[in-house]
C-alpha atoms as a PDB file:
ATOM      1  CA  UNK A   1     -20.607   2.974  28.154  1.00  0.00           C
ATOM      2  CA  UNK A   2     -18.688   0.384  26.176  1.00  0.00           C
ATOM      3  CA  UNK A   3     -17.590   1.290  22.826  1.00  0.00           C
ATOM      4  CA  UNK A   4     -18.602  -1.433  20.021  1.00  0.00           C
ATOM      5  CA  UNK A   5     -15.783  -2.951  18.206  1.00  0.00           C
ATOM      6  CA  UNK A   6     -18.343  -2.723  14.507  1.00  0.00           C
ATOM      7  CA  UNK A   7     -18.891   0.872  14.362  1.00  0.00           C
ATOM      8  CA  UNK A   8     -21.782   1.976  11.874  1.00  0.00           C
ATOM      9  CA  UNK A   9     -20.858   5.475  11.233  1.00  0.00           C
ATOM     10  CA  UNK A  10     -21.266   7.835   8.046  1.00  0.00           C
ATOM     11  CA  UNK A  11     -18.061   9.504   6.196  1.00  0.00           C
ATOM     12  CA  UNK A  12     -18.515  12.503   4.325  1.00  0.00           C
ATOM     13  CA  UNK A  13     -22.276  11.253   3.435  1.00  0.00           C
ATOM     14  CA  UNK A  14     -21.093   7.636   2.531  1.00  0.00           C
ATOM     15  CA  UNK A  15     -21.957   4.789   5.031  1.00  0.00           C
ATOM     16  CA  UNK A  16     -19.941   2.316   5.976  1.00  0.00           C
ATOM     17  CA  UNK A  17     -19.370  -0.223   9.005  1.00  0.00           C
ATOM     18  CA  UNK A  18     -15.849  -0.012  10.442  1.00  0.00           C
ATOM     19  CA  UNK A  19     -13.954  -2.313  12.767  1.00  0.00           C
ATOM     20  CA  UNK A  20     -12.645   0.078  14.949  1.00  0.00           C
ATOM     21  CA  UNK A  21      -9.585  -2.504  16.152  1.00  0.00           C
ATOM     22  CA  UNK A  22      -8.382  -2.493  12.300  1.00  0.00           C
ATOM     23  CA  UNK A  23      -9.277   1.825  12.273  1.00  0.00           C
ATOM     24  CA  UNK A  24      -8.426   2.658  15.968  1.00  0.00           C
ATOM     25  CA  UNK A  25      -8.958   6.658  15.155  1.00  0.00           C
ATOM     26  CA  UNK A  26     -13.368   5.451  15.414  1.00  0.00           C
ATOM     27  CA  UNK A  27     -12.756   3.748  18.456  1.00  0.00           C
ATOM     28  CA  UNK A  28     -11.744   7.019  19.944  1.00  0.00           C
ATOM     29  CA  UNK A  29     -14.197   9.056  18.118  1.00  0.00           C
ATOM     30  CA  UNK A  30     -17.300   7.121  19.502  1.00  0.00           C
ATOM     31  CA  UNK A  31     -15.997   7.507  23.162  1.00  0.00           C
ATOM     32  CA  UNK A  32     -15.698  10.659  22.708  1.00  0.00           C
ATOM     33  CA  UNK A  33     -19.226  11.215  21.916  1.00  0.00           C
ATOM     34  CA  UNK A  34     -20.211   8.589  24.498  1.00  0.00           C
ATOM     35  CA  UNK A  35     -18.323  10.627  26.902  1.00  0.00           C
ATOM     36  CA  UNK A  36     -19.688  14.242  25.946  1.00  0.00           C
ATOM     37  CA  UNK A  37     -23.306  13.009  25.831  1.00  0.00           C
ATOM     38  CA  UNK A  38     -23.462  13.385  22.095  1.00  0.00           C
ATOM     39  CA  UNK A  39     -25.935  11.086  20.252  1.00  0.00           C
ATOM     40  CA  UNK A  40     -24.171   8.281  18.222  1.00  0.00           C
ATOM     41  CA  UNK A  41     -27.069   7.185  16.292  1.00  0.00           C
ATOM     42  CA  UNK A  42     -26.117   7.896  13.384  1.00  0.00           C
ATOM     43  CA  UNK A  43     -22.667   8.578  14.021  1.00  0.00           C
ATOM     44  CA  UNK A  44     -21.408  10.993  11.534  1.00  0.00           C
ATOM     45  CA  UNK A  45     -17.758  12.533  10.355  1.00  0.00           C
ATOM     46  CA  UNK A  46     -16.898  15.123   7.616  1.00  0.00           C
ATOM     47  CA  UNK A  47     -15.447  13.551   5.000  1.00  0.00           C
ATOM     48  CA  UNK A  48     -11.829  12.128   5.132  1.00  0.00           C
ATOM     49  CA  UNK A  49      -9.419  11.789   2.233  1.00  0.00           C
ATOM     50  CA  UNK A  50      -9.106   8.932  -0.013  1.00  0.00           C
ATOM     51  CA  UNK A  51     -10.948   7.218   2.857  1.00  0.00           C
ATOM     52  CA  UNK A  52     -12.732   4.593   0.468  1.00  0.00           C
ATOM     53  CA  UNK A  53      -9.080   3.617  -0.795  1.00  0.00           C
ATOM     54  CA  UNK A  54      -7.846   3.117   2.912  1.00  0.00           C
ATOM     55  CA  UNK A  55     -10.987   1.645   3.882  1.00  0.00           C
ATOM     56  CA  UNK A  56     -10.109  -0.800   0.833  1.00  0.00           C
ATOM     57  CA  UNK A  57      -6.670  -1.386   1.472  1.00  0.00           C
ATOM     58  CA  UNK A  58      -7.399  -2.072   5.813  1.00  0.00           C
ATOM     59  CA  UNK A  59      -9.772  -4.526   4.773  1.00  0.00           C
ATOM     60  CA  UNK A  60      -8.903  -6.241   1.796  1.00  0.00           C
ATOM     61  CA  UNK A  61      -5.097  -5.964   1.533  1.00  0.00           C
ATOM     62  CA  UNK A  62      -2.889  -2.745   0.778  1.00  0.00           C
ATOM     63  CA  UNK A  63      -2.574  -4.300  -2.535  1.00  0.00           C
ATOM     64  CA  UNK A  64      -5.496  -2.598  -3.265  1.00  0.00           C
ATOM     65  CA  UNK A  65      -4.589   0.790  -2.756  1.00  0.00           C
ATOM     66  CA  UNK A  66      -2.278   0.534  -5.479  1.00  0.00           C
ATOM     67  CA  UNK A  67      -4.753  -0.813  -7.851  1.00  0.00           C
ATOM     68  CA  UNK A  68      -7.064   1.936  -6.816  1.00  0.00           C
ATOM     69  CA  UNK A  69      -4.929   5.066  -6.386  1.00  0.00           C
ATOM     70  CA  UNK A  70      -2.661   4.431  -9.759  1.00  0.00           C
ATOM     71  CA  UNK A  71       0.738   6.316 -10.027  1.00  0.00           C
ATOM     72  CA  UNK A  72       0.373   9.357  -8.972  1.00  0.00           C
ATOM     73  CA  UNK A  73       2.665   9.688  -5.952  1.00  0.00           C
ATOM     74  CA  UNK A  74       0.827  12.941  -4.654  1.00  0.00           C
ATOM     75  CA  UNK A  75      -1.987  10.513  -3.659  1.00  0.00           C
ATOM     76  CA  UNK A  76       0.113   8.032  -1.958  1.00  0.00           C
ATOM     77  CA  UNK A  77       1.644  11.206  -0.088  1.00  0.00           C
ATOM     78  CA  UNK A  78      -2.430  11.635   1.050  1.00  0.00           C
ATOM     79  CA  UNK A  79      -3.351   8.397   1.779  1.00  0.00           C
ATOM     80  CA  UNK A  80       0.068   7.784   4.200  1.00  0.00           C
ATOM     81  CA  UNK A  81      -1.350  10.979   6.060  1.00  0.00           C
ATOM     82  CA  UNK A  82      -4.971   9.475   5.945  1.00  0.00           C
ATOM     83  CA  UNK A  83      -4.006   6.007   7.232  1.00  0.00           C
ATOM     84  CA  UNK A  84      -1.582   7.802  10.221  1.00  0.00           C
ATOM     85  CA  UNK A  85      -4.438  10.026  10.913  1.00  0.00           C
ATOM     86  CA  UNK A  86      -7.009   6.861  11.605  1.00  0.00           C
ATOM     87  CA  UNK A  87      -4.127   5.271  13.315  1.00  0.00           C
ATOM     88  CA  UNK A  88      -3.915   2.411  11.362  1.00  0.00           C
ATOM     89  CA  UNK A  89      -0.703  -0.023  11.771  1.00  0.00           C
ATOM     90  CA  UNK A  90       0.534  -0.093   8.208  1.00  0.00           C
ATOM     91  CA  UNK A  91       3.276  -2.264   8.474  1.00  0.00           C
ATOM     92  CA  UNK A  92       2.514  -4.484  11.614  1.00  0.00           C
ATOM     93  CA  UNK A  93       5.466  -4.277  13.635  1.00  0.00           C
ATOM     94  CA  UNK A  94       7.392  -5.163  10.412  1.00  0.00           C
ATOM     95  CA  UNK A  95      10.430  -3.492   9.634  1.00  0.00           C
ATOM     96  CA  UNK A  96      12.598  -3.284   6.057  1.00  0.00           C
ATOM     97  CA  UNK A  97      13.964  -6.968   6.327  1.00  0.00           C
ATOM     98  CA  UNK A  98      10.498  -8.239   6.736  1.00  0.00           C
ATOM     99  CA  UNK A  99       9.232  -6.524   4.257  1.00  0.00           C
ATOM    100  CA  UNK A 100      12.180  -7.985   1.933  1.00  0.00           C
ATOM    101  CA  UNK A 101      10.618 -11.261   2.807  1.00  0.00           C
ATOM    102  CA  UNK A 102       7.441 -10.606   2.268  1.00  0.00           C
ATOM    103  CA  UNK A 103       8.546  -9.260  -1.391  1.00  0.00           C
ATOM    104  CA  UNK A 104      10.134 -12.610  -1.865  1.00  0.00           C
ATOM    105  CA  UNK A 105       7.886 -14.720  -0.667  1.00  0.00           C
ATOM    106  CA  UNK A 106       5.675 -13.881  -4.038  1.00  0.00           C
ATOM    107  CA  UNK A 107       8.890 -15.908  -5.952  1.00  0.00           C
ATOM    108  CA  UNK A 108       7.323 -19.261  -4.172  1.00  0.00           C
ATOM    109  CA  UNK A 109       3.632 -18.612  -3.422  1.00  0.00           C
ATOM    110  CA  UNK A 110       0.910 -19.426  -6.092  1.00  0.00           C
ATOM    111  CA  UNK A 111      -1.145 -16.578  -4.455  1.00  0.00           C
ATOM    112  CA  UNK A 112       1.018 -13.000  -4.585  1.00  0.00           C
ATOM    113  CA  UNK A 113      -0.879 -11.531  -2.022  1.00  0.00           C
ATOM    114  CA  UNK A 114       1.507 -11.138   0.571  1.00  0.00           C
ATOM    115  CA  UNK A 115       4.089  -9.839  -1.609  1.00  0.00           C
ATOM    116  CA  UNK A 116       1.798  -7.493  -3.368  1.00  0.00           C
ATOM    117  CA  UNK A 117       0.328  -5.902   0.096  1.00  0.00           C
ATOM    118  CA  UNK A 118       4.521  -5.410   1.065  1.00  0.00           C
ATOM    119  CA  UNK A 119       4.983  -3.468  -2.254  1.00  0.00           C
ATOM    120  CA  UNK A 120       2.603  -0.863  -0.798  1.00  0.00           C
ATOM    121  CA  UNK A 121       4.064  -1.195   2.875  1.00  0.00           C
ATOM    122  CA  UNK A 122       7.630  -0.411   0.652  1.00  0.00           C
ATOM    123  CA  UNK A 123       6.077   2.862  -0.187  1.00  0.00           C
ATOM    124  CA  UNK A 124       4.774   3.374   2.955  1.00  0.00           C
ATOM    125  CA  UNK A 125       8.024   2.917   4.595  1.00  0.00           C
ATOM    126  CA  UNK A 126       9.798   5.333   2.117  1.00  0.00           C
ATOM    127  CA  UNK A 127       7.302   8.297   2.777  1.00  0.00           C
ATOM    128  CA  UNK A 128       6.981   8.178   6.329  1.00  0.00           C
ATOM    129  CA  UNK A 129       9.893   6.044   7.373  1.00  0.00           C
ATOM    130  CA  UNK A 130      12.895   7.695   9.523  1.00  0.00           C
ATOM    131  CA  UNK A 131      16.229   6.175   8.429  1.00  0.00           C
ATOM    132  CA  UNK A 132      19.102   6.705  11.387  1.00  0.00           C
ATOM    133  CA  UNK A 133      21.594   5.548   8.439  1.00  0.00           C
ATOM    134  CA  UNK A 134      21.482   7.380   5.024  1.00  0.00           C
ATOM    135  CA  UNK A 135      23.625   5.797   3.101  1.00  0.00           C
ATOM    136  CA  UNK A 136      23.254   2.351   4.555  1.00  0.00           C
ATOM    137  CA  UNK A 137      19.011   2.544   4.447  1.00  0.00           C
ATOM    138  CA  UNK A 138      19.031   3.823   1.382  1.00  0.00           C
ATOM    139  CA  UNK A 139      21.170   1.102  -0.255  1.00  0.00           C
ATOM    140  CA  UNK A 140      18.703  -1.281   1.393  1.00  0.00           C
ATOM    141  CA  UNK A 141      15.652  -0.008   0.511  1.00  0.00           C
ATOM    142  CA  UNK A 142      17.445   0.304  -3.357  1.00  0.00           C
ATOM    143  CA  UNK A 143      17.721  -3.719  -2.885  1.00  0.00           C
ATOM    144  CA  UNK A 144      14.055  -3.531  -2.073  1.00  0.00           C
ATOM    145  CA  UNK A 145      12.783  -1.748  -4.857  1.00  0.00           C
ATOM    146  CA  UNK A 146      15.010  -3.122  -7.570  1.00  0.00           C
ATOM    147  CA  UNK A 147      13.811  -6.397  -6.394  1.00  0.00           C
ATOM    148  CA  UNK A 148      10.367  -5.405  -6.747  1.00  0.00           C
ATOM    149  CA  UNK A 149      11.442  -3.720 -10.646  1.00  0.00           C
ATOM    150  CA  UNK A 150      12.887  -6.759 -11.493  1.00  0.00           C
ATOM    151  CA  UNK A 151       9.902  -8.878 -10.765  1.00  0.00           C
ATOM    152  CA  UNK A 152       7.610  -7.731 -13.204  1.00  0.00           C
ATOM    153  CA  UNK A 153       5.884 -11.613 -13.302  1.00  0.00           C
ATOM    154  CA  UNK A 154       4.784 -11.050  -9.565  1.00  0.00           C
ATOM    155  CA  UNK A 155       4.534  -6.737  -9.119  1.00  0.00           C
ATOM    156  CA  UNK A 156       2.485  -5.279 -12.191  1.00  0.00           C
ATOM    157  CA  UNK A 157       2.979  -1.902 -13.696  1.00  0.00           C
ATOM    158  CA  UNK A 158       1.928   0.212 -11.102  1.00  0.00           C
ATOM    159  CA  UNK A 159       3.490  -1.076  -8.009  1.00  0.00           C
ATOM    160  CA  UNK A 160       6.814  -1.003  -9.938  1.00  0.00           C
ATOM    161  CA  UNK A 161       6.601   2.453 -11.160  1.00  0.00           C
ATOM    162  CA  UNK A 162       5.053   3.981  -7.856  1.00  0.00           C
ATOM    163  CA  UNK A 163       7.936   1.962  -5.513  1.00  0.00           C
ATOM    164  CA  UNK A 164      10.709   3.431  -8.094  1.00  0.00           C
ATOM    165  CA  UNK A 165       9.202   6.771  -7.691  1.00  0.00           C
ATOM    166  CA  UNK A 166       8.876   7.371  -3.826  1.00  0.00           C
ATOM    167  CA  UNK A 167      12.316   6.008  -3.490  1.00  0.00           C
ATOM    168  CA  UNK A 168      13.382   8.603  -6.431  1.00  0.00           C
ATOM    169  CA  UNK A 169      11.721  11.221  -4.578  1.00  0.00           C
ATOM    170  CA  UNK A 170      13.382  10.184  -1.272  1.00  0.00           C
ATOM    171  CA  UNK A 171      16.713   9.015  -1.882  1.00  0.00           C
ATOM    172  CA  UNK A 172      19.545  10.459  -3.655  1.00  0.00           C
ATOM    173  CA  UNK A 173      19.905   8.040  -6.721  1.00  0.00           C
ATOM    174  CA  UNK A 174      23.237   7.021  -8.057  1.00  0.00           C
ATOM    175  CA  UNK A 175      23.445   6.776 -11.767  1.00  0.00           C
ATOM    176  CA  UNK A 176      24.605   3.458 -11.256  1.00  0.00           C
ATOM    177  CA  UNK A 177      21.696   2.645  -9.321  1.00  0.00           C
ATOM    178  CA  UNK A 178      19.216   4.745 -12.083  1.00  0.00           C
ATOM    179  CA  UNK A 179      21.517   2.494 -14.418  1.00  0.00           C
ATOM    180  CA  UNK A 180      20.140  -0.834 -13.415  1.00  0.00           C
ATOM    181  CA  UNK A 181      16.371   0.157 -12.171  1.00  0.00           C
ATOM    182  CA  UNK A 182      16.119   1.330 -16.356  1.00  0.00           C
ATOM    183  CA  UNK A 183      17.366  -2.450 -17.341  1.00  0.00           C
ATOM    184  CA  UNK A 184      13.897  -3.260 -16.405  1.00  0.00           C
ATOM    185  CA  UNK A 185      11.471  -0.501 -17.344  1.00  0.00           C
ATOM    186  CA  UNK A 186       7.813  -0.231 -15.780  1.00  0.00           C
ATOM    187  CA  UNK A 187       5.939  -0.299 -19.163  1.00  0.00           C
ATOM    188  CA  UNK A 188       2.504   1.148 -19.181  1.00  0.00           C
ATOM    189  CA  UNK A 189      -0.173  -1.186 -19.552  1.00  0.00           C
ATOM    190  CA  UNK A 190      -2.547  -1.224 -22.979  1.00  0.00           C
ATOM    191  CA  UNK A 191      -6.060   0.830 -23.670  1.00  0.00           C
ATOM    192  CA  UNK A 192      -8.081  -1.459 -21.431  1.00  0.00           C
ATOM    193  CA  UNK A 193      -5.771  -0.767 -18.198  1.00  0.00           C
ATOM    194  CA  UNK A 194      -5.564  -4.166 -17.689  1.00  0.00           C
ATOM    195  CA  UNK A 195      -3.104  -6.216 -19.707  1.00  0.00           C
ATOM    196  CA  UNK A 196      -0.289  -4.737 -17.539  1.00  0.00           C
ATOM    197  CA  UNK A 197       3.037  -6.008 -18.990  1.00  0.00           C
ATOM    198  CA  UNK A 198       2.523  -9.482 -21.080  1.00  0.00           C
ATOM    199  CA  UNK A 199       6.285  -9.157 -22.438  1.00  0.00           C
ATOM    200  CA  UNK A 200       7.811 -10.114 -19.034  1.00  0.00           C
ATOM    201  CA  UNK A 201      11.514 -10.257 -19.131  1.00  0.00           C
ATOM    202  CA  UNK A 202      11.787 -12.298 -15.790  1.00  0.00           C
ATOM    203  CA  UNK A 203      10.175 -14.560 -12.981  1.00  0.00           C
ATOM    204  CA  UNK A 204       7.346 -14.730 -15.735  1.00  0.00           C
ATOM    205  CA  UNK A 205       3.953 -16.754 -13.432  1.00  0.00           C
ATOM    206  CA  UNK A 206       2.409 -19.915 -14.978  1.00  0.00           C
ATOM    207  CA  UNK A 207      -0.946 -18.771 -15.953  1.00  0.00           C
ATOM    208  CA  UNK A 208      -2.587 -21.134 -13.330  1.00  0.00           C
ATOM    209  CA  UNK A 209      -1.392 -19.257 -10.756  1.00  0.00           C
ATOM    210  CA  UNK A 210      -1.271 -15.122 -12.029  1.00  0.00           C
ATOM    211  CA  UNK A 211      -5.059 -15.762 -12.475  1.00  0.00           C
ATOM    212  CA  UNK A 212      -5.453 -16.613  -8.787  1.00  0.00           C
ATOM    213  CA  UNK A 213      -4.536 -13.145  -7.924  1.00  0.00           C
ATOM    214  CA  UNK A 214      -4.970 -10.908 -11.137  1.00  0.00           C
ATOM    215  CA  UNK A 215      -7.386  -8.520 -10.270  1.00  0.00           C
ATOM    216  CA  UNK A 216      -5.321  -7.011  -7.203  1.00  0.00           C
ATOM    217  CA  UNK A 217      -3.177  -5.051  -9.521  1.00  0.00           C
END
């Protein structure tokens, strides 16, 4: 029996409708029962963690994982095993000098999307990431992140803190290197969690165009 590709199946007693070519780990799971003789109305799994935040991120942009998880890096350590577990491709065939691009590419575009989604694949790629080359990997995933630091007008407070971090926690940091990422300090945003950095030192957005694309961070 054919396995759909919209998969109506309930997580930890939460329902949701999955596409199993974005979530590949259901695709497998329904066969499995199709296979065994199992009943797959409803289809149910024990709960999964941070699933609603990877759910969130596969659908709508990894962007919003970072809006949704914070800055605690424990959780981004949890949602990288979450998203290997459900076999998603995090960072589509793309390796660090795409993802440089992408990052870039938020310098010229009105909408930051792109840029914002490679911010999480940066973390991504730090946790989980092999690098053949320590030295020479770590120096350029350090122009990654301080790239991403430096931009506060495109990458708000929490992708700049959280990218600092994992590479922190990865990499041995030089104090020359510790020198420059504190020239441009990831400042906490106010009360209402919200008004994330208005004293932008650099590549500060018209207004026009940070609105298109505010609420992601």
């Amino acid at each position: 029996m054919p396995c759909d590709e919209m998969i109506n199946i309930d997580i930890g007693g939460t329902p949701y409708t999955v596409n199993s070519t974005h979530l590949p780990y259901f695709h497998s799971f329904q066969s499995f029962h199709h296979s065994s003789g199992q009943s797959t109305t409803p289809l149910t799994h024990s709960a999964i963690p941070l699933f609603d935040i990877a759910y969130r991120g596969v659908e709508h942009g990894f962007r919003h994982c970072v809006r949704m998880l914070g800055t605690d890096l424990s959780r981004y350590h949890t949602l990288c095993d979450t998203l290997d577990f459900l076999c998603v491709d995090v960072l589509g065939g793309r390796a660090l000098d795409d993802i440089m691009g992408d990052l870039k590419s938020g310098k010229a575009q009105a909408v930051k999307g792109l840029a914002r989604d490679a911010a999480f694949r940066l973390v991504y790629l730090i946790l989980t990431g092999s690098f053949e080359a320590e030295v020479r990997d770590s120096q350029k995933v350090y122009n990654a992140v301080l790239f991403v630091v430096l931009h506060s007008g495109i990458f708000k407070y929490r992708p700049r803190k959280v990218v600092r971090d994992a590479y922190e926690e990865r990499f041995r940091v030089t104090e020359k290197q510790r020198g420059r990422l504190d020239l441009w300090p990831a400042r906490e945003p106010g009360v209402d969690g919200r008004r994330a950095e208005e004293d932008v030192t650099s590549e500060v957005l018209s207004s026009s165009s940070d609105e298109c694309d505010w609420d992601d961070y």
